[in-house]
PDB file of N, CA and C in Angstrom:
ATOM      1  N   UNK A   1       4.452 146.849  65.778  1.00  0.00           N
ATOM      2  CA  UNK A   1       5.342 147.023  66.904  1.00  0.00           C
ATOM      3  C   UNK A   1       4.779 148.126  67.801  1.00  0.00           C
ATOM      4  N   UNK A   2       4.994 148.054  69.062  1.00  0.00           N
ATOM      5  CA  UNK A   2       4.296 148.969  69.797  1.00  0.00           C
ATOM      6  C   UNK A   2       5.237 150.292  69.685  1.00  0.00           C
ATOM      7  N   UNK A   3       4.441 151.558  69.776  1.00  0.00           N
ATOM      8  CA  UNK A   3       5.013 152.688  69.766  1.00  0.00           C
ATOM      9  C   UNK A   3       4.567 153.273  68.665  1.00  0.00           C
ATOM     10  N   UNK A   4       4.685 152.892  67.444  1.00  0.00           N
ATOM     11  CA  UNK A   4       4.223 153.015  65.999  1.00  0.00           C
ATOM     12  C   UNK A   4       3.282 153.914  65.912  1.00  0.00           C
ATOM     13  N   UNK A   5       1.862 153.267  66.776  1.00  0.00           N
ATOM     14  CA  UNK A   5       1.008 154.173  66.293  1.00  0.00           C
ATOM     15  C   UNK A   5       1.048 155.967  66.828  1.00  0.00           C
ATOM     16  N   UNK A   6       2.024 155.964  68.199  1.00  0.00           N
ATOM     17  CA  UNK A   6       2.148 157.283  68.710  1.00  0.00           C
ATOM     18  C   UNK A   6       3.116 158.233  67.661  1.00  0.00           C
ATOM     19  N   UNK A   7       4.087 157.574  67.029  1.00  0.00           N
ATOM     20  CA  UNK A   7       4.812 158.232  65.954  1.00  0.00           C
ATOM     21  C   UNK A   7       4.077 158.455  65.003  1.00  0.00           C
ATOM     22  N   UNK A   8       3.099 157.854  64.311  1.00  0.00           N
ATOM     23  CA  UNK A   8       2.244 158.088  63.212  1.00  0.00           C
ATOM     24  C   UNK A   8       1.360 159.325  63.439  1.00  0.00           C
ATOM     25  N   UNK A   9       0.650 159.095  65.294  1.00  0.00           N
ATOM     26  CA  UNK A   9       0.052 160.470  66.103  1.00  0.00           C
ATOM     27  C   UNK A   9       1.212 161.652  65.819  1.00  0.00           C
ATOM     28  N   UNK A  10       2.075 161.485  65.428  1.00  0.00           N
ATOM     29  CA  UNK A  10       2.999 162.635  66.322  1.00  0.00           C
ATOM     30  C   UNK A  10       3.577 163.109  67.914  1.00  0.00           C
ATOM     31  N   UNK A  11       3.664 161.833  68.087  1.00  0.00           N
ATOM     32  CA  UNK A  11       4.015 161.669  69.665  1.00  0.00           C
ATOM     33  C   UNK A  11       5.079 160.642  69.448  1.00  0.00           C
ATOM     34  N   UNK A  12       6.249 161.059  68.945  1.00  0.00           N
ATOM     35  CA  UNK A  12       6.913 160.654  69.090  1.00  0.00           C
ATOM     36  C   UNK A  12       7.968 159.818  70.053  1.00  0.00           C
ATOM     37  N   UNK A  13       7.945 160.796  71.065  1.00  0.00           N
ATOM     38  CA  UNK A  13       8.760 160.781  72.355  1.00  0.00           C
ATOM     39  C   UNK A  13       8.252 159.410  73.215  1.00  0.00           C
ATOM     40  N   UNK A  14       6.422 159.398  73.150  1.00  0.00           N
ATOM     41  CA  UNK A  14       6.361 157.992  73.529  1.00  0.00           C
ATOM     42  C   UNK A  14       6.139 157.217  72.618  1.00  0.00           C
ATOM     43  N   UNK A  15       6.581 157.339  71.439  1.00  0.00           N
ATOM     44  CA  UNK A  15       6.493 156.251  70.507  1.00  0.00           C
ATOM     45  C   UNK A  15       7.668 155.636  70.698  1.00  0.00           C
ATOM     46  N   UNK A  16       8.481 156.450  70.975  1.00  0.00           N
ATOM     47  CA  UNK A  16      10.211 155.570  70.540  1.00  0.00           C
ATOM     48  C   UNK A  16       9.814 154.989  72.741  1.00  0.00           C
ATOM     49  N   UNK A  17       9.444 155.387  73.509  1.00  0.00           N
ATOM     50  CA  UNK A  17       9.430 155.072  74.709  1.00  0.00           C
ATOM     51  C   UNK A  17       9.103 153.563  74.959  1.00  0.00           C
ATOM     52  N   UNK A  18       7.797 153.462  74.297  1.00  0.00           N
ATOM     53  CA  UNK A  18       7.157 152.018  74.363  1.00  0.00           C
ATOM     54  C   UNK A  18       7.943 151.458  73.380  1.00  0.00           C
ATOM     55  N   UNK A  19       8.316 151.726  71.712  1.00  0.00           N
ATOM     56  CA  UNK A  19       9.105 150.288  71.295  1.00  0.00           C
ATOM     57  C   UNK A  19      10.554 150.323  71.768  1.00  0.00           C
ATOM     58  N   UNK A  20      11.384 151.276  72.546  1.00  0.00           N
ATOM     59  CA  UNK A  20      12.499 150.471  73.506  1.00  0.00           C
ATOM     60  C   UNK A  20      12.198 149.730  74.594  1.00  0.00           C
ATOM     61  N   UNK A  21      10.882 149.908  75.054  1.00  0.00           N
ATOM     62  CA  UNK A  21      10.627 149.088  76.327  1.00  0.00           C
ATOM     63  C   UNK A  21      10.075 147.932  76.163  1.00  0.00           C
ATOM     64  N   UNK A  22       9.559 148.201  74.085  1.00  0.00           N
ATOM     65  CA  UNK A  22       9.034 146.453  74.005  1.00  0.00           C
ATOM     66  C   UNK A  22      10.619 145.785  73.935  1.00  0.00           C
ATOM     67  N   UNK A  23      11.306 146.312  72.675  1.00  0.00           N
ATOM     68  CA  UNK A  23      12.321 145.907  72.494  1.00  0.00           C
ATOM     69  C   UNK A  23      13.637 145.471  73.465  1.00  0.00           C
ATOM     70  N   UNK A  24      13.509 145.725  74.563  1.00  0.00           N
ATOM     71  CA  UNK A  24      14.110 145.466  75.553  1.00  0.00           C
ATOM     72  C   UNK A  24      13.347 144.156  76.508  1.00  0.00           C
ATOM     73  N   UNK A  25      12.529 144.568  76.921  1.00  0.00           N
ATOM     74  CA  UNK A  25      11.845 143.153  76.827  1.00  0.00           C
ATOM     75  C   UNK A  25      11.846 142.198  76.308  1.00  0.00           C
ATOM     76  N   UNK A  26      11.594 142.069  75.155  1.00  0.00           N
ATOM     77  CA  UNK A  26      12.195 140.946  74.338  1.00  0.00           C
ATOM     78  C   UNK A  26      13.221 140.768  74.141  1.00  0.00           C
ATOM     79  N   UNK A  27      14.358 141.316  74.516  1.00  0.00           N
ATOM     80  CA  UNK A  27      15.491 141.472  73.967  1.00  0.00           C
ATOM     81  C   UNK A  27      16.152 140.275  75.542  1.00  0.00           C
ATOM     82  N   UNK A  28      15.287 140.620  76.918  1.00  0.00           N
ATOM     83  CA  UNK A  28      15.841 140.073  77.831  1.00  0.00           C
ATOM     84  C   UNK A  28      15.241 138.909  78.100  1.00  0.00           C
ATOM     85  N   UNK A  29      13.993 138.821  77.307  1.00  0.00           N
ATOM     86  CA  UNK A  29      13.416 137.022  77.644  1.00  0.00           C
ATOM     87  C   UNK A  29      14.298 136.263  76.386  1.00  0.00           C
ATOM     88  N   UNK A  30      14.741 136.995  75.335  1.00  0.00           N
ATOM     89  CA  UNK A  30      16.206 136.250  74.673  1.00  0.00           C
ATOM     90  C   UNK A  30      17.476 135.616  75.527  1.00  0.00           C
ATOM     91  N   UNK A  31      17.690 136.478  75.705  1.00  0.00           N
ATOM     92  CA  UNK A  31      19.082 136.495  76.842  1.00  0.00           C
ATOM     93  C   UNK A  31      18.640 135.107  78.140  1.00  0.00           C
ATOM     94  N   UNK A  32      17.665 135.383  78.557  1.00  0.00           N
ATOM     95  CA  UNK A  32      17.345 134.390  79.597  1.00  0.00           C
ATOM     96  C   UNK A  32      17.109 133.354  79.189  1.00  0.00           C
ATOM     97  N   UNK A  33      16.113 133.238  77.760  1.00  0.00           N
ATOM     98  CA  UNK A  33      16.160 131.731  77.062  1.00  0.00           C
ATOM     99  C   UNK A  33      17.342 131.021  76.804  1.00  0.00           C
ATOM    100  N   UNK A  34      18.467 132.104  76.429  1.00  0.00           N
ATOM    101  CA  UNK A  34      19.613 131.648  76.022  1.00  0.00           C
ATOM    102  C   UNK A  34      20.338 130.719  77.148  1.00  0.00           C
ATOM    103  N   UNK A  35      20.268 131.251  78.148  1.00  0.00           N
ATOM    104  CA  UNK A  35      21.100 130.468  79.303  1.00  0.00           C
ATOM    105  C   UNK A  35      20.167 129.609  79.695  1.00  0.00           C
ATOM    106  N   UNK A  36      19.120 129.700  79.935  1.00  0.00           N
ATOM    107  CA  UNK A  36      18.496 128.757  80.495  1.00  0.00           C
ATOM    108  C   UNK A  36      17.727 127.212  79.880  1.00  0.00           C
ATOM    109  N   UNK A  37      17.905 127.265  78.772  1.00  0.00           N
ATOM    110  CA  UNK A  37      17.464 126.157  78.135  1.00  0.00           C
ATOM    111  C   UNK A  37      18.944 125.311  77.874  1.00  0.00           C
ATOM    112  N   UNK A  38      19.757 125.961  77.796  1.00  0.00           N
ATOM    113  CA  UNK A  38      21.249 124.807  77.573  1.00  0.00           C
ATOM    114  C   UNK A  38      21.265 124.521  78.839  1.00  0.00           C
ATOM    115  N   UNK A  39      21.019 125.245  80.082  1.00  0.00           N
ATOM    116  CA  UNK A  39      20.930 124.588  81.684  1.00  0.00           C
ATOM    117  C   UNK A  39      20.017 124.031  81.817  1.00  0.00           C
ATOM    118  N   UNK A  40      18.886 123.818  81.555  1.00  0.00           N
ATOM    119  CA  UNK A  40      17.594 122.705  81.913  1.00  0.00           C
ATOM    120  C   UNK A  40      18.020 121.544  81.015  1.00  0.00           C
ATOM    121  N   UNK A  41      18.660 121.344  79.859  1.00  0.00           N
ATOM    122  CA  UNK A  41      18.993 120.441  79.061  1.00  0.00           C
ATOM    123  C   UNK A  41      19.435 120.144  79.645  1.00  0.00           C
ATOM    124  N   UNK A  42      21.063 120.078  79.410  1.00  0.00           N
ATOM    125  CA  UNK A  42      22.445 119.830  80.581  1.00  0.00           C
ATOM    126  C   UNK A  42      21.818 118.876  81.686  1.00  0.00           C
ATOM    127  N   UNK A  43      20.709 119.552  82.845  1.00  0.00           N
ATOM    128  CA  UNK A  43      20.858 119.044  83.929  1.00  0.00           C
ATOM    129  C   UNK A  43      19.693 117.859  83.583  1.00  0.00           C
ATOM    130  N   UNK A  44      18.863 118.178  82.710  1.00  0.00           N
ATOM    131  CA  UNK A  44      18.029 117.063  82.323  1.00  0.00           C
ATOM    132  C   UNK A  44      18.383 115.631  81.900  1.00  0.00           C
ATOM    133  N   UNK A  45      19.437 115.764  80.926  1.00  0.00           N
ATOM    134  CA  UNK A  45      20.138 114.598  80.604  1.00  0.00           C
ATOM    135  C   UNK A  45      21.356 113.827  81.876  1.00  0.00           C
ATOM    136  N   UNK A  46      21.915 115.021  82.985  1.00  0.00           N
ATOM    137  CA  UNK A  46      22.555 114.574  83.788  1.00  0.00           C
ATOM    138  C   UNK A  46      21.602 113.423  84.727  1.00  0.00           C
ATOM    139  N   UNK A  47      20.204 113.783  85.280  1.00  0.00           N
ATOM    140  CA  UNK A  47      19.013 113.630  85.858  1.00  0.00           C
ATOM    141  C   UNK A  47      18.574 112.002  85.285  1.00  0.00           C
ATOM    142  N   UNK A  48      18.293 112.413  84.011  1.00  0.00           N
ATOM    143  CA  UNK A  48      18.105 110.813  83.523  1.00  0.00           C
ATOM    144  C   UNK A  48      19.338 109.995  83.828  1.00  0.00           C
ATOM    145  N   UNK A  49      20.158 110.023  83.390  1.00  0.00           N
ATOM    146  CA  UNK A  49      21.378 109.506  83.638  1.00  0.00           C
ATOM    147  C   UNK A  49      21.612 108.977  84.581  1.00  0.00           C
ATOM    148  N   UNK A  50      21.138 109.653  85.908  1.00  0.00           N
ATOM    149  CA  UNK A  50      21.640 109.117  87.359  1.00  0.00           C
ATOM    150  C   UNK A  50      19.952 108.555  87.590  1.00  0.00           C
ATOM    151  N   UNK A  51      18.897 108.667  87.298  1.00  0.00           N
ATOM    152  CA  UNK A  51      17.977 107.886  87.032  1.00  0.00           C
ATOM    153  C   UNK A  51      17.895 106.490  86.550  1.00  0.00           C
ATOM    154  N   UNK A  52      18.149 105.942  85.568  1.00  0.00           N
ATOM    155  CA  UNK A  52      18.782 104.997  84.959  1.00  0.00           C
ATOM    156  C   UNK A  52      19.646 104.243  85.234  1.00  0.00           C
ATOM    157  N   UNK A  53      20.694 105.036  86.053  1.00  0.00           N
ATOM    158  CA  UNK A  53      21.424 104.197  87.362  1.00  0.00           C
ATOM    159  C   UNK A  53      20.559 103.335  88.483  1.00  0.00           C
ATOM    160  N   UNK A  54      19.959 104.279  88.775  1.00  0.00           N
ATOM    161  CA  UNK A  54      19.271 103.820  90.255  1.00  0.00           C
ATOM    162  C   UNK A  54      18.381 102.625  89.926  1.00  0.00           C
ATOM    163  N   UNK A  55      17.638 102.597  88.369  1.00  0.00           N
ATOM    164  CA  UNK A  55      16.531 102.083  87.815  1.00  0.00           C
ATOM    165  C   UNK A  55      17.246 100.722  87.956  1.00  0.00           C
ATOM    166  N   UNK A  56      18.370 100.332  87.379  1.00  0.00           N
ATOM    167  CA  UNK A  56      19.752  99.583  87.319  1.00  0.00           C
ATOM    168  C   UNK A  56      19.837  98.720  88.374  1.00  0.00           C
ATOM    169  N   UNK A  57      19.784  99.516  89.158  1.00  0.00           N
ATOM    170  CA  UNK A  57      20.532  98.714  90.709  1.00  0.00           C
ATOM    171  C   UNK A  57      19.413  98.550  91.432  1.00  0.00           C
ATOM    172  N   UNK A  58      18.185  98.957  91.068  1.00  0.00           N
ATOM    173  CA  UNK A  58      17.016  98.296  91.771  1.00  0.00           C
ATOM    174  C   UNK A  58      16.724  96.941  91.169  1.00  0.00           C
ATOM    175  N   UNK A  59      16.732  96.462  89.916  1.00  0.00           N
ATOM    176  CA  UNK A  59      16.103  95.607  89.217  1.00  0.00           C
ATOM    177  C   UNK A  59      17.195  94.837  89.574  1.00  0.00           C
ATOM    178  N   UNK A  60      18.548  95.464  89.090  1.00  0.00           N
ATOM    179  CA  UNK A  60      19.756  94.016  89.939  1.00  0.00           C
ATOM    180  C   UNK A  60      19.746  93.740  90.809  1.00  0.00           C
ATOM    181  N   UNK A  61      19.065  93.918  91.850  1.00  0.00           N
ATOM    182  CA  UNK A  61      18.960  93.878  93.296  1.00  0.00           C
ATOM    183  C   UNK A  61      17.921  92.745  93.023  1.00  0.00           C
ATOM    184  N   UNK A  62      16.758  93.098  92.404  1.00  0.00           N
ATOM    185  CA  UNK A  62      15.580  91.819  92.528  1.00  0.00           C
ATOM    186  C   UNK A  62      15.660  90.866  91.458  1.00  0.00           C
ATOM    187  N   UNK A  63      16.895  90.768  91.104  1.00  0.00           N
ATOM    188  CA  UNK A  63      16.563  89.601  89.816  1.00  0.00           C
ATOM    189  C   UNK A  63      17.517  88.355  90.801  1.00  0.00           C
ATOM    190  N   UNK A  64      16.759  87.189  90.716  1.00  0.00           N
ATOM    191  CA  UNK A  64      17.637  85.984  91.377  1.00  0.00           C
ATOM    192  C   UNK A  64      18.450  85.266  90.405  1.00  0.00           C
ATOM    193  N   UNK A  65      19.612  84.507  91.268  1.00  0.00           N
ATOM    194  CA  UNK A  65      20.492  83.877  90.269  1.00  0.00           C
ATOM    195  C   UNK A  65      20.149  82.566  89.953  1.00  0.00           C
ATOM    196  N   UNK A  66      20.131  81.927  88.529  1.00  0.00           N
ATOM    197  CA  UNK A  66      19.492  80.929  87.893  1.00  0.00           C
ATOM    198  C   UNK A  66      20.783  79.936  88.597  1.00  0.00           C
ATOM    199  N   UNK A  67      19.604  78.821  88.919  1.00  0.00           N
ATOM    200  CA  UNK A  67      19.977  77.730  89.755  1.00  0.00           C
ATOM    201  C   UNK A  67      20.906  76.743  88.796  1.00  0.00           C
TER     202      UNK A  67
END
């Protein structure tokens, strides 16, 4: 973990500096994964969905009616 080796130096002060600033960092690409992958899902499956529609009503559009 970063910081470590400055505490082991005896530099404490930026040891604990860098692993809150790793730890926070990571702590906020958590947080952002969190929301943002149930929203790219969500809108992904909404996306196909109305895809699949359209796919729908194009092909019903070109299929002729048996004589």
């Amino acid at each position: 973990m970063p910081g470590l080796g400055y505490v082991y130096a005896r530099d404490a002060g930026t040891g604990l500096f860098f692993a809150v600033s790793f730890l926070s960092a990571l702590l906020s690409l958590v947080v952002v994964g969190v929301v943002l992958v149930p929203g790219i899902w969500l809108y992904a499956a909404y996306d196909a969905a109305k895809a699949a529609e359209r796919r729908d009503r194009e092909l019903s559009a070109t299929v002729e009616p048996a004589a």
